[in-house]
Protein backbone atom coordinates (compact mmCIF):
# COMPACT_ATOMS: atom_id res chain seq x y z
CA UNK A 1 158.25 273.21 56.27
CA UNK A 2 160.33 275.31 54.05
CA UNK A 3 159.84 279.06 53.56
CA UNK A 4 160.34 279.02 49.85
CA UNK A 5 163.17 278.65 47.85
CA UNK A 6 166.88 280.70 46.68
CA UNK A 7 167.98 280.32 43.81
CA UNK A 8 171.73 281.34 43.93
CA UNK A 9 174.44 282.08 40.64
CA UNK A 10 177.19 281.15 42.40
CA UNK A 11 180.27 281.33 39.87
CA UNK A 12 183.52 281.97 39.58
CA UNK A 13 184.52 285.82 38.20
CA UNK A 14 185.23 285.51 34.71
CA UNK A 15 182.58 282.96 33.56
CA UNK A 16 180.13 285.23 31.65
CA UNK A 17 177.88 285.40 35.58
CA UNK A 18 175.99 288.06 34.68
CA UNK A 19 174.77 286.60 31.35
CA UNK A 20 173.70 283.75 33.62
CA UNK A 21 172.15 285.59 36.53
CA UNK A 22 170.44 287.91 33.79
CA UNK A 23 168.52 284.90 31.83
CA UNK A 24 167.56 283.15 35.25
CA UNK A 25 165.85 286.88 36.12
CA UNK A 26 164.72 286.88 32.74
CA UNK A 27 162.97 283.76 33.28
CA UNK A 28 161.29 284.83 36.13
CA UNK A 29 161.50 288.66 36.73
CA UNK A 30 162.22 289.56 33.28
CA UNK A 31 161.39 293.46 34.55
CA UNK A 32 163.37 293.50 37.84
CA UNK A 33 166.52 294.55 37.95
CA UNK A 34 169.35 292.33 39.08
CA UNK A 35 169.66 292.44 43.04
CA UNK A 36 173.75 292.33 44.16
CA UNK A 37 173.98 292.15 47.52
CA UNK A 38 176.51 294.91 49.30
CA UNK A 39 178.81 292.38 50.39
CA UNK A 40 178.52 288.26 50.21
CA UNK A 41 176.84 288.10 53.58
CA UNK A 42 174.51 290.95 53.19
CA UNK A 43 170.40 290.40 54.00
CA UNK A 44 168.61 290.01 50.63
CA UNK A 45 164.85 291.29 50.43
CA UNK A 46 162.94 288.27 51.41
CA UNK A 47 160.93 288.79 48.53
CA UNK A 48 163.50 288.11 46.28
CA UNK A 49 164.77 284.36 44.75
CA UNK A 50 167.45 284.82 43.38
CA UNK A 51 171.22 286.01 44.42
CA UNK A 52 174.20 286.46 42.17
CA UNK A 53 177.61 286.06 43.85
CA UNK A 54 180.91 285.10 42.78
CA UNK A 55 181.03 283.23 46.81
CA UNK A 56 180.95 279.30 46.18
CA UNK A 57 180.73 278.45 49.21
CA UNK A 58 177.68 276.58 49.00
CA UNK A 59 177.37 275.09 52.49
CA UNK A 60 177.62 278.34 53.88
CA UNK A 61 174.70 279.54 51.57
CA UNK A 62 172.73 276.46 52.45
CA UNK A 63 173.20 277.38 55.81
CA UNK A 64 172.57 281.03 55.79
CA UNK A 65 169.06 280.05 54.05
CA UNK A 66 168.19 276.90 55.94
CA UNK A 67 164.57 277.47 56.11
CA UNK A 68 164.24 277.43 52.19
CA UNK A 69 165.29 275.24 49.17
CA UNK A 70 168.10 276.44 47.62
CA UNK A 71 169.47 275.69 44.00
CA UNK A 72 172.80 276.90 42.36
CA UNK A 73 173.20 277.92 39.13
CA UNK A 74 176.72 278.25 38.63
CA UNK A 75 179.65 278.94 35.89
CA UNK A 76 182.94 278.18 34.74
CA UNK A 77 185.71 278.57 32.43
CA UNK A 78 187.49 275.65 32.00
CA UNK A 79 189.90 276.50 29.23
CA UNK A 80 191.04 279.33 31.56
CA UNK A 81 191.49 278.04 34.89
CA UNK A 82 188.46 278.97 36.11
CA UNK A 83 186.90 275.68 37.53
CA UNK A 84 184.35 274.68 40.05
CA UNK A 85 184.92 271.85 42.50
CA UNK A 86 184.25 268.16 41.59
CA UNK A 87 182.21 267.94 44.89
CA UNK A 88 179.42 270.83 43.44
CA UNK A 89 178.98 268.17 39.92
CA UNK A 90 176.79 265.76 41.37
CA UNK A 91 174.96 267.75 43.57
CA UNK A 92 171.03 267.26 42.65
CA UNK A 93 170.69 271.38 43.84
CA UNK A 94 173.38 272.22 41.23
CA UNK A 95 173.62 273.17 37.67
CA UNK A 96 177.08 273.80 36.39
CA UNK A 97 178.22 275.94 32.99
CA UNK A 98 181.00 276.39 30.98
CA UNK A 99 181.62 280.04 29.73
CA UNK A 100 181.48 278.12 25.91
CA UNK A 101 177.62 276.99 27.18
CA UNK A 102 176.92 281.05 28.21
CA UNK A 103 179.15 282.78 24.86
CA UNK A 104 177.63 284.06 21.96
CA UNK A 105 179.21 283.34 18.71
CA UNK A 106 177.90 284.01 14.68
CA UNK A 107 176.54 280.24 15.03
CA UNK A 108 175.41 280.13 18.69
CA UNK A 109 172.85 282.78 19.23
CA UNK A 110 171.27 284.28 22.03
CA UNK A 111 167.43 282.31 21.68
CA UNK A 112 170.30 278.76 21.97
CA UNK A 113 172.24 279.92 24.92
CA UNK A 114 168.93 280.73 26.33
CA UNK A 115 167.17 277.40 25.59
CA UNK A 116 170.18 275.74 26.39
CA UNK A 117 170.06 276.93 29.79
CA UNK A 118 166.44 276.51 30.21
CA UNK A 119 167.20 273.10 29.89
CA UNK A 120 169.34 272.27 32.21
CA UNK A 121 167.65 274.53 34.87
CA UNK A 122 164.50 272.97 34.68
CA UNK A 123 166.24 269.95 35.66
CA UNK A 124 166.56 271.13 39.43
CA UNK A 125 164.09 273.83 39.94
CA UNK A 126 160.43 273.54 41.51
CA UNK A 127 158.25 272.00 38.80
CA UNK A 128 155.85 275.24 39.83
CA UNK A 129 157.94 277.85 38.39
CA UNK A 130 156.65 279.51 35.32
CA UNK A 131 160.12 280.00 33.15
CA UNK A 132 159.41 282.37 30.46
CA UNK A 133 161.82 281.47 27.68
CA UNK A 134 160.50 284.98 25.44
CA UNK A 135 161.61 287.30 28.51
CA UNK A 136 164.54 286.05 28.87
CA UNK A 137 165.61 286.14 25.09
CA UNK A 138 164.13 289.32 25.48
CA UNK A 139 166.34 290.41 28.74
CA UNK A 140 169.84 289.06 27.01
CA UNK A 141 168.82 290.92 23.77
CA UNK A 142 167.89 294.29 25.73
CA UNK A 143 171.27 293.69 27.99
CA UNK A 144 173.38 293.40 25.01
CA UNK A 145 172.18 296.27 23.17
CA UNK A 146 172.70 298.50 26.07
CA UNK A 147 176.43 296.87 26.46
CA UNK A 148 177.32 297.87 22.87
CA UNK A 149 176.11 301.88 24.09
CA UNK A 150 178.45 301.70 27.06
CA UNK A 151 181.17 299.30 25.79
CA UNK A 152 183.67 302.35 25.19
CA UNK A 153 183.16 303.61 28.52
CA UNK A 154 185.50 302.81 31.54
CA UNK A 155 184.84 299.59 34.11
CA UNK A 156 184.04 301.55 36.72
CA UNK A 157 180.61 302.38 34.93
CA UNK A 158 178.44 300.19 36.01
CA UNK A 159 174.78 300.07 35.06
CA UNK A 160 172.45 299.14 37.91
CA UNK A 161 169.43 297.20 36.03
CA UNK A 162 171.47 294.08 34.19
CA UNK A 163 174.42 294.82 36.12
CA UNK A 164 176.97 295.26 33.72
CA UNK A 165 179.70 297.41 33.32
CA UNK A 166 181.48 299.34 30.55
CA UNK A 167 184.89 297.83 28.98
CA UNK A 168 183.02 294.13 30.65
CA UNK A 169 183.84 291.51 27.53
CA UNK A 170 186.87 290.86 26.74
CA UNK A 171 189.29 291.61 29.68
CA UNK A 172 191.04 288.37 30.16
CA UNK A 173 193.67 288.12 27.51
């Protein structure tokens, strides 16, 4: 019998992660701040679903949480060389994104990249999860409004709710 379940965003830097990992949380812990581990192998709280990582290694996260069901949520950026294995696609435990999926643009807004995702979540996740679409429209909207107060400030400023950092969009050339 299974303890539970993990849901881990397991993507590749550069993929807009943190967007991702901060709609799943809005989904379900719209209030919580998102939990980064100190290093890829670090103990989570038990308490806690959901892990963001930039660590694909999926058997190894299957294996470190054996005793629960564990789905990936994961990201990519095709266009930029930043692309997941063809063994993770037809994984029934795995969602993949492109960063085009996860970007905001003047005619792809924040309540589309959140429905979009909804959609293809609830594909794989437990049928018993309550995903609150408002919260996380609500999350993304909050995080982004804080990013445009700390945009001008260096990377090394992080803050520790959504996880985001100053200078974050925009780095790749």
């Amino acid at each position: 019998m299974k303890k539970g379940y993990k849901i881990i965003c397991s993507s590749l830097p550069h993929t807009a992660s943190t967007l991702l990992a901060n709609c799943i949380y809005g989904f379900l812990y719209p209030h919580e701040p998102l939990e980064l581990p100190d290093s890829e192998y670090a103990e989570q709280d038990p308490n806690r679903t959901i892990l963001k990582t930039h660590n694909i290694d999926l058997s190894m996260w299957e294996k470190k949480f054996e005793d629960y069901d564990v789905f990936f949520i994961m990201s990519e950026r095709r266009n930029r060389g930043y692309i997941l294995p063809d063994k993770f696609r037809n994984l029934k435990n795995v969602v993949i994104f492109d960063f085009d999926e996860l970007n905001e643009t003047e005619n792809y807004n924040v309540k589309s990249i959140v429905l979009h995702v909804y959609s293809k979540i609830k594909k794989i996740l437990p049928t018993t999860l309550d995903l609150k679409i408002n919260d996380a429209i609500t999350r993304i909207e909050n995080m982004n409004k804080l990013y445009e107060t700390i945009k001008h400030k260096p990377f090394e400023y992080v803050d520790k709710f959504y996880h985001i950092h100053g200078a974050h969009r925009g780095r790749l050339s």
